[in-house]
C-alpha atoms as a PDB file:
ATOM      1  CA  UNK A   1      -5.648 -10.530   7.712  1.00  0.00           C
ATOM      2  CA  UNK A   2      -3.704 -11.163   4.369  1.00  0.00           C
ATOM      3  CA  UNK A   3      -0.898 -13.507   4.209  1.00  0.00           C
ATOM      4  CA  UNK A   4       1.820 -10.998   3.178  1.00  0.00           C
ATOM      5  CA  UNK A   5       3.985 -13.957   1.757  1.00  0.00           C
ATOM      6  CA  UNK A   6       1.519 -14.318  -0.573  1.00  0.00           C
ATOM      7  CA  UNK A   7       1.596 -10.849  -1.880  1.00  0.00           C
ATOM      8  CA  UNK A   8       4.965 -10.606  -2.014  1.00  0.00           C
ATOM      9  CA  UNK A   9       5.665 -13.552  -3.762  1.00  0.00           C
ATOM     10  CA  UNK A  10       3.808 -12.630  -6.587  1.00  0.00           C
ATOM     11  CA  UNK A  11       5.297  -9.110  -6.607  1.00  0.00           C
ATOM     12  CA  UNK A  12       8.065 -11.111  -7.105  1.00  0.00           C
ATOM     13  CA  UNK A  13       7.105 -13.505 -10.179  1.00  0.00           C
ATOM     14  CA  UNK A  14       6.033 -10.395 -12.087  1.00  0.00           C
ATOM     15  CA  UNK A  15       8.450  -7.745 -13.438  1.00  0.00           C
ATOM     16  CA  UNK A  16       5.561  -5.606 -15.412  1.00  0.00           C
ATOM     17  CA  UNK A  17       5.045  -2.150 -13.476  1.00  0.00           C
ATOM     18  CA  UNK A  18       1.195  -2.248 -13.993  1.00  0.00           C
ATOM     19  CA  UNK A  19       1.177  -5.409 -12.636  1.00  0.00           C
ATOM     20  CA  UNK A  20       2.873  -4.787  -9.777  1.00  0.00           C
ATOM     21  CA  UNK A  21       0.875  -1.842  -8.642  1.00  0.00           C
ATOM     22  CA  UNK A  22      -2.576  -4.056  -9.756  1.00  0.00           C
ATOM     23  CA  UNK A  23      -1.471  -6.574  -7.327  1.00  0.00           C
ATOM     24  CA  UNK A  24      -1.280  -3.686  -4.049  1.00  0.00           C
ATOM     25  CA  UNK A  25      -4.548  -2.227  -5.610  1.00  0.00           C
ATOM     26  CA  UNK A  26      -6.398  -5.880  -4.998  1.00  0.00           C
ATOM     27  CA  UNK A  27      -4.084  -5.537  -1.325  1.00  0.00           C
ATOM     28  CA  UNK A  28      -6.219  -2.573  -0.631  1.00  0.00           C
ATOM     29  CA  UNK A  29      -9.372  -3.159  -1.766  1.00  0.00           C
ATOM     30  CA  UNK A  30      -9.008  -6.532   0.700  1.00  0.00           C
ATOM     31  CA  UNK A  31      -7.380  -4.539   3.768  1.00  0.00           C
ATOM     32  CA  UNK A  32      -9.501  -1.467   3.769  1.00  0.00           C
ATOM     33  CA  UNK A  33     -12.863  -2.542   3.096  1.00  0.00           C
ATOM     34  CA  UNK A  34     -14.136   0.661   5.047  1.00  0.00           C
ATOM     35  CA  UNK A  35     -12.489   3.491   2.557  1.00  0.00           C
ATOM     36  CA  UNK A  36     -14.562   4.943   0.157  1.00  0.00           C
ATOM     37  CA  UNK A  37     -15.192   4.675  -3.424  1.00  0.00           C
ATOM     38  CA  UNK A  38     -13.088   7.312  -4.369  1.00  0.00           C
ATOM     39  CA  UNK A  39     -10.085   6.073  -1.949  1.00  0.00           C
ATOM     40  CA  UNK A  40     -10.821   2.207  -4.180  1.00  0.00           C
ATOM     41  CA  UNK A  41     -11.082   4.592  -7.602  1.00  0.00           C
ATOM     42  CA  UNK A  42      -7.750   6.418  -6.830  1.00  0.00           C
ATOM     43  CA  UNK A  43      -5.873   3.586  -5.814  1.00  0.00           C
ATOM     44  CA  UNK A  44      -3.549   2.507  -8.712  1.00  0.00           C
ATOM     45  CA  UNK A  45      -2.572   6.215  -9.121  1.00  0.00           C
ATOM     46  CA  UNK A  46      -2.106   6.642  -4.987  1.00  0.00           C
ATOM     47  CA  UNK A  47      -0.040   3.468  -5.103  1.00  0.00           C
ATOM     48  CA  UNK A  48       2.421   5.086  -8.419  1.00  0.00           C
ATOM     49  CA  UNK A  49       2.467   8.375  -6.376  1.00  0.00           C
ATOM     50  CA  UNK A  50       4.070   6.705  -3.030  1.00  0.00           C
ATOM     51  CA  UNK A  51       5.656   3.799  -4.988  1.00  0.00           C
ATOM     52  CA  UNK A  52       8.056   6.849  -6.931  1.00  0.00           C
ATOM     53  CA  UNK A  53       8.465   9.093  -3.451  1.00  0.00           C
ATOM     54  CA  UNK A  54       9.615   5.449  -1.960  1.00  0.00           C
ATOM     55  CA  UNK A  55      12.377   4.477  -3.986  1.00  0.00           C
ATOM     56  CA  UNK A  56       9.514   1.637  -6.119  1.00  0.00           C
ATOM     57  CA  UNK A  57       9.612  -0.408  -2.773  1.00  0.00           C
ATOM     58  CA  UNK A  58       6.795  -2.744  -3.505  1.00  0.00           C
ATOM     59  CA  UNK A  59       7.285  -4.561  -0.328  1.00  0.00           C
ATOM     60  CA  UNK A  60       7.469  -1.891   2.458  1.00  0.00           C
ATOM     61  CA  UNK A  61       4.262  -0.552   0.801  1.00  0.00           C
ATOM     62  CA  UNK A  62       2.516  -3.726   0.602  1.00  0.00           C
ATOM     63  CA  UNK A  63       3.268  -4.167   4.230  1.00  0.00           C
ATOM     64  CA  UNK A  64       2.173  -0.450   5.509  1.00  0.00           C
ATOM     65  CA  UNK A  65      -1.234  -1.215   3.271  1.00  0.00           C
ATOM     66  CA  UNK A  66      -1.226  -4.376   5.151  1.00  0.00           C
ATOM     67  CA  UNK A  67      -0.623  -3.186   8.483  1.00  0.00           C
ATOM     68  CA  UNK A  68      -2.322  -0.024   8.696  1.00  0.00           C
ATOM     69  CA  UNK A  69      -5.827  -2.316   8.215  1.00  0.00           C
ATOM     70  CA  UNK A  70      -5.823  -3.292  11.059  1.00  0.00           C
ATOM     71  CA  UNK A  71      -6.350   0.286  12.767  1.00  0.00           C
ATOM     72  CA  UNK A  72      -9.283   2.537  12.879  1.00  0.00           C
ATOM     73  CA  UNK A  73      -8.864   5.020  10.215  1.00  0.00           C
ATOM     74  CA  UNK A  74     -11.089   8.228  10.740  1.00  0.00           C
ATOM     75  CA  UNK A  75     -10.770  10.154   7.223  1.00  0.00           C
ATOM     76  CA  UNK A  76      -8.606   9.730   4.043  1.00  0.00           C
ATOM     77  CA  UNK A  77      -7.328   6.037   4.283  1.00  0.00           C
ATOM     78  CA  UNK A  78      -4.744   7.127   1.122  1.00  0.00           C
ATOM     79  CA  UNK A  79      -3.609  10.132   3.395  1.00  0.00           C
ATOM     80  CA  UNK A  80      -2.748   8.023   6.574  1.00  0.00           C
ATOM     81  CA  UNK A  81      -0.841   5.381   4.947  1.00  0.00           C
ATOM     82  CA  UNK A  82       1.045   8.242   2.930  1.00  0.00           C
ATOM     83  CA  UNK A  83       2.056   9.407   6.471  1.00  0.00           C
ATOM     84  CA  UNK A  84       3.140   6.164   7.752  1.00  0.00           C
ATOM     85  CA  UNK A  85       5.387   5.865   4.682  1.00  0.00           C
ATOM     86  CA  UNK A  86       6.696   9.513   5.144  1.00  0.00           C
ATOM     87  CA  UNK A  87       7.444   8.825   8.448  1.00  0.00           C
ATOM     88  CA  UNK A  88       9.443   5.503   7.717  1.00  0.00           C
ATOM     89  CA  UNK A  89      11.258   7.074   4.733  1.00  0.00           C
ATOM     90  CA  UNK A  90      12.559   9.966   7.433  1.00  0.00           C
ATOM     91  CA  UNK A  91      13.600   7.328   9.718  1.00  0.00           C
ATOM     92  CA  UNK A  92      10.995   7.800  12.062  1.00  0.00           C
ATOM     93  CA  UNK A  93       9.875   3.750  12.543  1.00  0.00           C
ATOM     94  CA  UNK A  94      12.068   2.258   9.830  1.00  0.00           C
ATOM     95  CA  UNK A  95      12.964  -0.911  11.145  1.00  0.00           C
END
């Protein structure tokens, strides 16, 4: 498992959009090894997609990408994490 910290601290030391959503892109391609090539093509423009339905919350995504690894994902990895993030923007499992 990735040290979130880690992730999140350089989210932090960079204030360039692109690099930003680079940094999640390499977050995913390490967390969700299984997904295919065109889930690992698609990713920057997944990640811009959820990142402008979720208020540009670089963290809580990083941390859904993160978490949802560790589960077994049958189909679209892209459309399950969308889901979890839907559901936590409705208030469903916010924290």
């Amino acid at each position: 498992m990735v040290d979130l910290n880690d992730i999140t601290t350089k989210i932090e030391q960079t204030d360039k959009r692109n690099d930003r959503i680079g940094i999640i892109g390499d977050l995913f391609l390490e967390t969700h090894a299984t997904a295919t090539d065109k889930e690992k093509e698609e990713r920057h423009k997944r990640i811009a997609k959820l990142l402008k339905v979720n208020f540009d919350d670089y963290y809580e995504l990083a941390e859904v990408i993160n978490t949802t690894s560790l589960r077994k994902i049958e189909g679209n990895h892209w459309s399950y994490i969308t889901a979890v993030m839907r559901n936590r923007r409705t208030g469903n499992v916010r924290k």
